[in-house]
Protein backbone atom coordinates (compact mmCIF):
# COMPACT_ATOMS: atom_id res chain seq x y z
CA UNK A 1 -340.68 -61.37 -26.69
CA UNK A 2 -342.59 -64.82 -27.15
CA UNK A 3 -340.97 -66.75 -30.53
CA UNK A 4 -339.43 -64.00 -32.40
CA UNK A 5 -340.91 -64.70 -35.69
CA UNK A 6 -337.87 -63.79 -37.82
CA UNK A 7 -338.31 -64.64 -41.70
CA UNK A 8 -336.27 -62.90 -44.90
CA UNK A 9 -337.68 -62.51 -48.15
CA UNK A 10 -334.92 -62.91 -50.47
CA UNK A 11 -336.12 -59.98 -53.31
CA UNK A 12 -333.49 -60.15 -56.00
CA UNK A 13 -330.29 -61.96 -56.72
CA UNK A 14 -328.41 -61.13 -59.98
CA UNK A 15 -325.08 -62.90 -61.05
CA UNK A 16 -322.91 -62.10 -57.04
CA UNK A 17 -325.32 -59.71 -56.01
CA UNK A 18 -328.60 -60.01 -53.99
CA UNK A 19 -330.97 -57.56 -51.83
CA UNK A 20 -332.60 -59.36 -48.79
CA UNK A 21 -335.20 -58.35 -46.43
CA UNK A 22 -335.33 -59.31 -43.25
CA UNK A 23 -338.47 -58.98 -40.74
CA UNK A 24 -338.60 -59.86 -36.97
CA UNK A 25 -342.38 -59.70 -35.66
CA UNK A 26 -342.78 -59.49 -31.31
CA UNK A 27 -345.23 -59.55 -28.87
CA UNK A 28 -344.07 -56.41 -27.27
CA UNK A 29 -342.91 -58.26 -24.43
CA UNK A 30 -339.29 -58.40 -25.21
CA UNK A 31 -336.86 -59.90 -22.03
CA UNK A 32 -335.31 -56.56 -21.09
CA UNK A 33 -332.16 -58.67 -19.39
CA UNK A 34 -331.39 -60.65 -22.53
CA UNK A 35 -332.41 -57.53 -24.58
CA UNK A 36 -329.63 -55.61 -22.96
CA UNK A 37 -327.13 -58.28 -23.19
CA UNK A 38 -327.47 -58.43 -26.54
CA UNK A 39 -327.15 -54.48 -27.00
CA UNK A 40 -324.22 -54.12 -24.68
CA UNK A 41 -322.20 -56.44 -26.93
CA UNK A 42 -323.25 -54.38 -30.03
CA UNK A 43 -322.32 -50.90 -27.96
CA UNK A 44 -326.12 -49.90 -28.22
CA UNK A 45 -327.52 -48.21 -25.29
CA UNK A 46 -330.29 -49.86 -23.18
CA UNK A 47 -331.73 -48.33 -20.27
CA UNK A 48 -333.84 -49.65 -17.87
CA UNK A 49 -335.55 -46.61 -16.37
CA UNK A 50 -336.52 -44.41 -19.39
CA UNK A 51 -338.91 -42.80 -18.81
CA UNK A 52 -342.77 -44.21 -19.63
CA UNK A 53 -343.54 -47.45 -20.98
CA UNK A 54 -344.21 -45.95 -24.65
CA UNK A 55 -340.55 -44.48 -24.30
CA UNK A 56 -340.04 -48.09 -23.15
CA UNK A 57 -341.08 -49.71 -26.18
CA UNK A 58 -340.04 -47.25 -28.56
CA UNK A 59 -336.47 -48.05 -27.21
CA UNK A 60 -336.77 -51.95 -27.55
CA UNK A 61 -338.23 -51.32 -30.86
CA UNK A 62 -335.24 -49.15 -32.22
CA UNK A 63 -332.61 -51.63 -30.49
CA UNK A 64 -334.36 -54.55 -31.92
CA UNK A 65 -334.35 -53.37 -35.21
CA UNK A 66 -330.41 -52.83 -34.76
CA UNK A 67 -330.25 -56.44 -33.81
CA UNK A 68 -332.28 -57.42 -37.11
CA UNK A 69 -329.58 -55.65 -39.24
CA UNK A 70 -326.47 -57.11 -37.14
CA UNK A 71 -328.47 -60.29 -37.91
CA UNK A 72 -328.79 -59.97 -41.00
CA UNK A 73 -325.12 -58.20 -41.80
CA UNK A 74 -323.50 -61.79 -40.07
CA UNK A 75 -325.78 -63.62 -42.50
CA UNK A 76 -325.44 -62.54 -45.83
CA UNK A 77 -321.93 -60.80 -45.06
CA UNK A 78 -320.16 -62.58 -41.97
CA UNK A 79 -319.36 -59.11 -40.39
CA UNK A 80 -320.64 -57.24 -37.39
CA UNK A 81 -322.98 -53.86 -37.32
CA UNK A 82 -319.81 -52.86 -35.28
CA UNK A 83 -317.53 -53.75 -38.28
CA UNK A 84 -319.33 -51.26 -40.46
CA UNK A 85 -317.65 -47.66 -39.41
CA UNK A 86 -320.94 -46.24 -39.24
CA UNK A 87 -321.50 -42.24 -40.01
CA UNK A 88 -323.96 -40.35 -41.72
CA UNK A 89 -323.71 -39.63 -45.31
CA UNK A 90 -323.82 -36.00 -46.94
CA UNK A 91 -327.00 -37.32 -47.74
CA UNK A 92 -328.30 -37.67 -44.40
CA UNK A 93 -328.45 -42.09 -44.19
CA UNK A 94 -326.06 -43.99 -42.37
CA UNK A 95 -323.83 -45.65 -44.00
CA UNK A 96 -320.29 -48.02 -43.92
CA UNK A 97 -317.14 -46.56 -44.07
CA UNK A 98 -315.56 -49.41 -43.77
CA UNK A 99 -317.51 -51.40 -45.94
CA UNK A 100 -319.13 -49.23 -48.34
CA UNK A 101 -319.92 -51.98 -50.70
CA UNK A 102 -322.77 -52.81 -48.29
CA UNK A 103 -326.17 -50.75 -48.54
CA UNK A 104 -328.79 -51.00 -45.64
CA UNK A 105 -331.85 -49.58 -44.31
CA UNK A 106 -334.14 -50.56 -41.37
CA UNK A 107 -337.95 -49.71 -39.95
CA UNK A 108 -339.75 -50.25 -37.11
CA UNK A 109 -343.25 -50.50 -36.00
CA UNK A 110 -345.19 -51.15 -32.69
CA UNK A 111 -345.60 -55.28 -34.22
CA UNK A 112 -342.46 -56.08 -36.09
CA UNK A 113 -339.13 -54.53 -37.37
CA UNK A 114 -337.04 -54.85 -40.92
CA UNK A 115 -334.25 -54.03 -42.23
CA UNK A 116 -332.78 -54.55 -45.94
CA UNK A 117 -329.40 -54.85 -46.95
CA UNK A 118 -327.59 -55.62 -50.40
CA UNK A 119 -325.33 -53.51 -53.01
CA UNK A 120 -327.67 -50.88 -53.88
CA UNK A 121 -328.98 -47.89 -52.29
CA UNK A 122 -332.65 -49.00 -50.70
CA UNK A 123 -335.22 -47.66 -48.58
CA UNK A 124 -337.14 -49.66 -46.21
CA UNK A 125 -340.53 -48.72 -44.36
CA UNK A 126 -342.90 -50.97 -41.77
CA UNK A 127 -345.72 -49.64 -40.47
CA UNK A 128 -348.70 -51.12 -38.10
CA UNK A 129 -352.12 -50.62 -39.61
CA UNK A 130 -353.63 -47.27 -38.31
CA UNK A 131 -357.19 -46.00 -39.25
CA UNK A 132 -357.89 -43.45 -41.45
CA UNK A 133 -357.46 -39.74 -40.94
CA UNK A 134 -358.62 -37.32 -43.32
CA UNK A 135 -356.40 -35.07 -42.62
CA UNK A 136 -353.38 -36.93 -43.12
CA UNK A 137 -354.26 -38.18 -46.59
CA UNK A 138 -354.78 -34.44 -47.48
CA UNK A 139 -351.40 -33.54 -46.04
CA UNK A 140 -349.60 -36.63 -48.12
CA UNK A 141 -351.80 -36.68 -51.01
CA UNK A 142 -350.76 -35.03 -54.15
CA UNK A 143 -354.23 -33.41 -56.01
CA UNK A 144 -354.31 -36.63 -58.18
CA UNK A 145 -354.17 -39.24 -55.28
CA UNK A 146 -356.40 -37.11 -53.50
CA UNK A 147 -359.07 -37.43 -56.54
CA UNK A 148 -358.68 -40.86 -56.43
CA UNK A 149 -359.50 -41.51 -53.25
CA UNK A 150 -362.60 -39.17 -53.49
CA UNK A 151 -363.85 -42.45 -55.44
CA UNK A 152 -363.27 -44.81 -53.14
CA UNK A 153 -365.55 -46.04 -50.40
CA UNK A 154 -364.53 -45.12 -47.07
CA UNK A 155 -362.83 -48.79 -45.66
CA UNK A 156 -360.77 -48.94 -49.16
CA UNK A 157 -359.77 -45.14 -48.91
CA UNK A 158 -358.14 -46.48 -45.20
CA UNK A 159 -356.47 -49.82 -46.80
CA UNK A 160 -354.92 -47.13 -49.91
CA UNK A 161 -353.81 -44.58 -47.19
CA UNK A 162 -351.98 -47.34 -45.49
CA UNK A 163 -350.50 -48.56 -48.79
CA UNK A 164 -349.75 -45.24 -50.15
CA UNK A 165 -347.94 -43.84 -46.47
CA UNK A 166 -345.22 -46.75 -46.82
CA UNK A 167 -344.88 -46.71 -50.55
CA UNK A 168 -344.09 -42.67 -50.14
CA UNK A 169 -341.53 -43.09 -46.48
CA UNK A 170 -339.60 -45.82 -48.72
CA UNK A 171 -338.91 -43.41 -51.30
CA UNK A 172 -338.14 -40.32 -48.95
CA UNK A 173 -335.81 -42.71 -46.91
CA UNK A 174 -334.00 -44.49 -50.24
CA UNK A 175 -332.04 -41.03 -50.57
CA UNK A 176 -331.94 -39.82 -46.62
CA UNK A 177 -334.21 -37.21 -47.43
CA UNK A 178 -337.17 -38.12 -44.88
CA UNK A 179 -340.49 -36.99 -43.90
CA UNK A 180 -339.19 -33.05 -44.13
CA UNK A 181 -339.24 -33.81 -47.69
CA UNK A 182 -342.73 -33.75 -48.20
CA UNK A 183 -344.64 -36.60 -49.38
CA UNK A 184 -347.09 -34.57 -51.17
CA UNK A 185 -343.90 -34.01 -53.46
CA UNK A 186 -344.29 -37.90 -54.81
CA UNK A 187 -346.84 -38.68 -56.54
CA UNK A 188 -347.71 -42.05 -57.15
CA UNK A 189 -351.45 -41.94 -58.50
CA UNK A 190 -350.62 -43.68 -61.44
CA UNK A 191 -350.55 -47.31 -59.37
CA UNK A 192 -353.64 -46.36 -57.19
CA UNK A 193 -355.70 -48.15 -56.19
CA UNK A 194 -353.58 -51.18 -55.29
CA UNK A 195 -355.24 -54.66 -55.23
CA UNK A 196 -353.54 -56.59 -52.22
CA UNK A 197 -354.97 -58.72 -50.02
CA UNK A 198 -353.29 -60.15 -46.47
CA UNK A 199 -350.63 -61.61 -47.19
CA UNK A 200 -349.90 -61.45 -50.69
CA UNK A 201 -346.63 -59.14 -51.61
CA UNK A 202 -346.39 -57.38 -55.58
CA UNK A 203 -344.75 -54.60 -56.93
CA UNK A 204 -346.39 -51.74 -56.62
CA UNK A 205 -344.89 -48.99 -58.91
CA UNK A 206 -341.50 -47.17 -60.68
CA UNK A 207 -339.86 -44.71 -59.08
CA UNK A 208 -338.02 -41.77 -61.48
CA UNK A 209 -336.50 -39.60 -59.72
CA UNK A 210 -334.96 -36.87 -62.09
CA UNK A 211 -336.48 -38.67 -65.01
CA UNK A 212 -340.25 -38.01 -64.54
CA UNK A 213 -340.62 -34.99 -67.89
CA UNK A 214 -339.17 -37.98 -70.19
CA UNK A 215 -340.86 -39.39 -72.71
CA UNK A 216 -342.74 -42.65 -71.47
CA UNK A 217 -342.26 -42.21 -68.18
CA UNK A 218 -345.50 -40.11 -67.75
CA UNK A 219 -344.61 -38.38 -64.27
CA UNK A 220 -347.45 -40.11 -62.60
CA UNK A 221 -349.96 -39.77 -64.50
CA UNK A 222 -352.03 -42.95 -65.68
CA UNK A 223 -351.80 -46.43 -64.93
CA UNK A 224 -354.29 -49.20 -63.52
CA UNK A 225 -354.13 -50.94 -60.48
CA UNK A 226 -352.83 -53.96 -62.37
CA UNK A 227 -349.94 -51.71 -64.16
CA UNK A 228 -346.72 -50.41 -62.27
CA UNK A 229 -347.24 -46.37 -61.57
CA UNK A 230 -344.82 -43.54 -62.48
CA UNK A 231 -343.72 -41.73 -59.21
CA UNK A 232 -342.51 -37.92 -60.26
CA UNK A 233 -339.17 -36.86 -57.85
CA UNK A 234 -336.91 -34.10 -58.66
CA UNK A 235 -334.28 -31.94 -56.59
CA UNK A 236 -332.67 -35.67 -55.22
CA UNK A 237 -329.33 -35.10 -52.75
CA UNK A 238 -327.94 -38.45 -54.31
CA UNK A 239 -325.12 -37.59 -57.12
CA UNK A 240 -325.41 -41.83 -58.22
CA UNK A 241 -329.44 -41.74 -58.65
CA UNK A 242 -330.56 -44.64 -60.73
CA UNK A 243 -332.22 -44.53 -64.09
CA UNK A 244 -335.74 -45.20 -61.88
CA UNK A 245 -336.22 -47.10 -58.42
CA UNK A 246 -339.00 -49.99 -57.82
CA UNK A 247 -341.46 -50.49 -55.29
CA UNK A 248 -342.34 -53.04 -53.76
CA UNK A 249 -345.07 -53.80 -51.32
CA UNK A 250 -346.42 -56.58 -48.62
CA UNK A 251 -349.96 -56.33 -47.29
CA UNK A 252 -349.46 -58.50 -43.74
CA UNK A 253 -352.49 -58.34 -41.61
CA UNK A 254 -350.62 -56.41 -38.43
CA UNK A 255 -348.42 -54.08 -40.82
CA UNK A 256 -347.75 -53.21 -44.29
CA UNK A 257 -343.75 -53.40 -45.77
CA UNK A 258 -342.48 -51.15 -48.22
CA UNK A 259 -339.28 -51.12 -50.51
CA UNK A 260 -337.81 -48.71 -52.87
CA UNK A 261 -334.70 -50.34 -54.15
CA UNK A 262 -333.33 -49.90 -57.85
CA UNK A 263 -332.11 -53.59 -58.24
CA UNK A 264 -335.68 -55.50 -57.41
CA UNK A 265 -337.49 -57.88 -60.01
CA UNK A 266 -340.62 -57.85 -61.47
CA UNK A 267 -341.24 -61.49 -60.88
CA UNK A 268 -340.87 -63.41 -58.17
CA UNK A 269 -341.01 -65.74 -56.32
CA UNK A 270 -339.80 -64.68 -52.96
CA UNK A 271 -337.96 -67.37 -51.17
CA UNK A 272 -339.06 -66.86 -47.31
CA UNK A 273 -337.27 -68.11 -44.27
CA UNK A 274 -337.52 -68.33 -40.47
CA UNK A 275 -335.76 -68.38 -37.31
CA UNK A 276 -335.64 -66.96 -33.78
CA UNK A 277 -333.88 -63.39 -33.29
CA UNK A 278 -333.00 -63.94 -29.79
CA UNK A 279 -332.65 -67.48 -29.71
């Protein structure tokens, strides 16, 4: 696993309460003896002999991620993932029974894994740059994305696919929905095209879920790529929805990171850490 780059972005802290990212980034070559150690004493299963190497790495990537958040739950909370009660929720996420005070989410990617935990309800999505596909930015498009990438030249239309894939699988997975969902069901046009180069971070958009017909809110439609979009959701599982959910987005050069959260500010700055995962 080389160095374990491990570094949290801490994204909002307001009076006792704070939301913070965490992000592990590996060379795919993760010590399977160590890795297993370290699963065993969190009651994770490891095994050796799964099948092909992509099954392989699929596994390390899920368990790693699970490391991430028991990381990041002794950090911020100085309890276990095995502390938590863990079940799934009527609306599909995991979630604490024992400590439902705590709110958490993870991702993971072929490069790098995250998780996010605080007092709200969040959704988390990392994903390794992929090239572009026509026919997957006609499946997730909504007819007003989809005209705006008609203007677009064909390398941005790739960078705003990437973007725009996160941005939508953080707002599916905020409320346990998922993919089934349908992310032409979000539509987001109104903060396309997003200016973000490697490396820089910004908040990318509102998301309203049962709010999108008010007045102001605009249900999508408008906005510049210097101006927050209006992201129209109805039909949510959630009974405790917020009043609307922001977005926010990192453009790293191996993967993009995307948060829906409803406690996140619109300034920063981000105060970013490091340390070794499996040190």
């Amino acid at each position: 696993m080389g160095q374990g780059l491990l570094y949290c972005e801490e994204i909002c802290k307001q009076k006792s309460e704070k939301h913070m990212i965490y992000v592990c980034e590996y060379d795919g070559q993760a010590d399977d003896r160590r890795l297993q150690e370290r699963a065993e004493a969190l009651l994770l299963s490891f095994q050796k002999k799964c099948g092909s190497e992509r099954q392989r790495a699929k596994l390390r990537q899920r368990i790693l991620a699970r490391l991430l958040l028991d990381f990041a739950l002794r950090k911020e909370y100085g309890c276990s993932l095995t502390d938590l009660g863990l079940t799934i929720g009527a609306d599909g996420k995991p979630e604490s029974t024992l400590r439902p005070d705590i709110r958490f989410n993870i991702s993971h990617c072929d490069t790098a894994c995250a998780c996010m935990v605080g007092a709200h309800e969040t959704g988390i999505d990392i994903e390794g740059k992929f090239l572009y596909r026509e026919n997957l930015a006609r499946r997730i498009c909504t007819s007003g994305e989809w005209a705006v990438f008609q203007s677009l030249d064909a390398k941005e239309r790739a960078t705003q696919l990437h973007f725009l894939w996160s941005l939508k699988e953080s707002c599916v997975k905020w409320d346990g929905r998922g993919l089934a969902y349908g992310m032409q069901r979000i539509d987001l046009r109104g903060c396309l095209p997003l200016v973000l180069r490697p490396g820089e971070s910004r908040m990318a958009g509102a998301w309203v879920p049962d709010e999108a017909e008010q007045p102001g809110h605009g249900g999508g439609q408008g906005g510049t790529a210097g101006r927050p979009g209006i992201c129209e959701r109805t039909g949510v599982k959630n009974s405790s929805v917020p009043r609307s959910c922001r977005l926010w987005l990192q453009n790293k050069e191996m993967y993009t990171l995307a948060v829906c959260c409803e406690e996140i500010p619109a300034d920063g700055p981000y105060d970013i850490k490091e340390t070794e995962l499996l040190g």
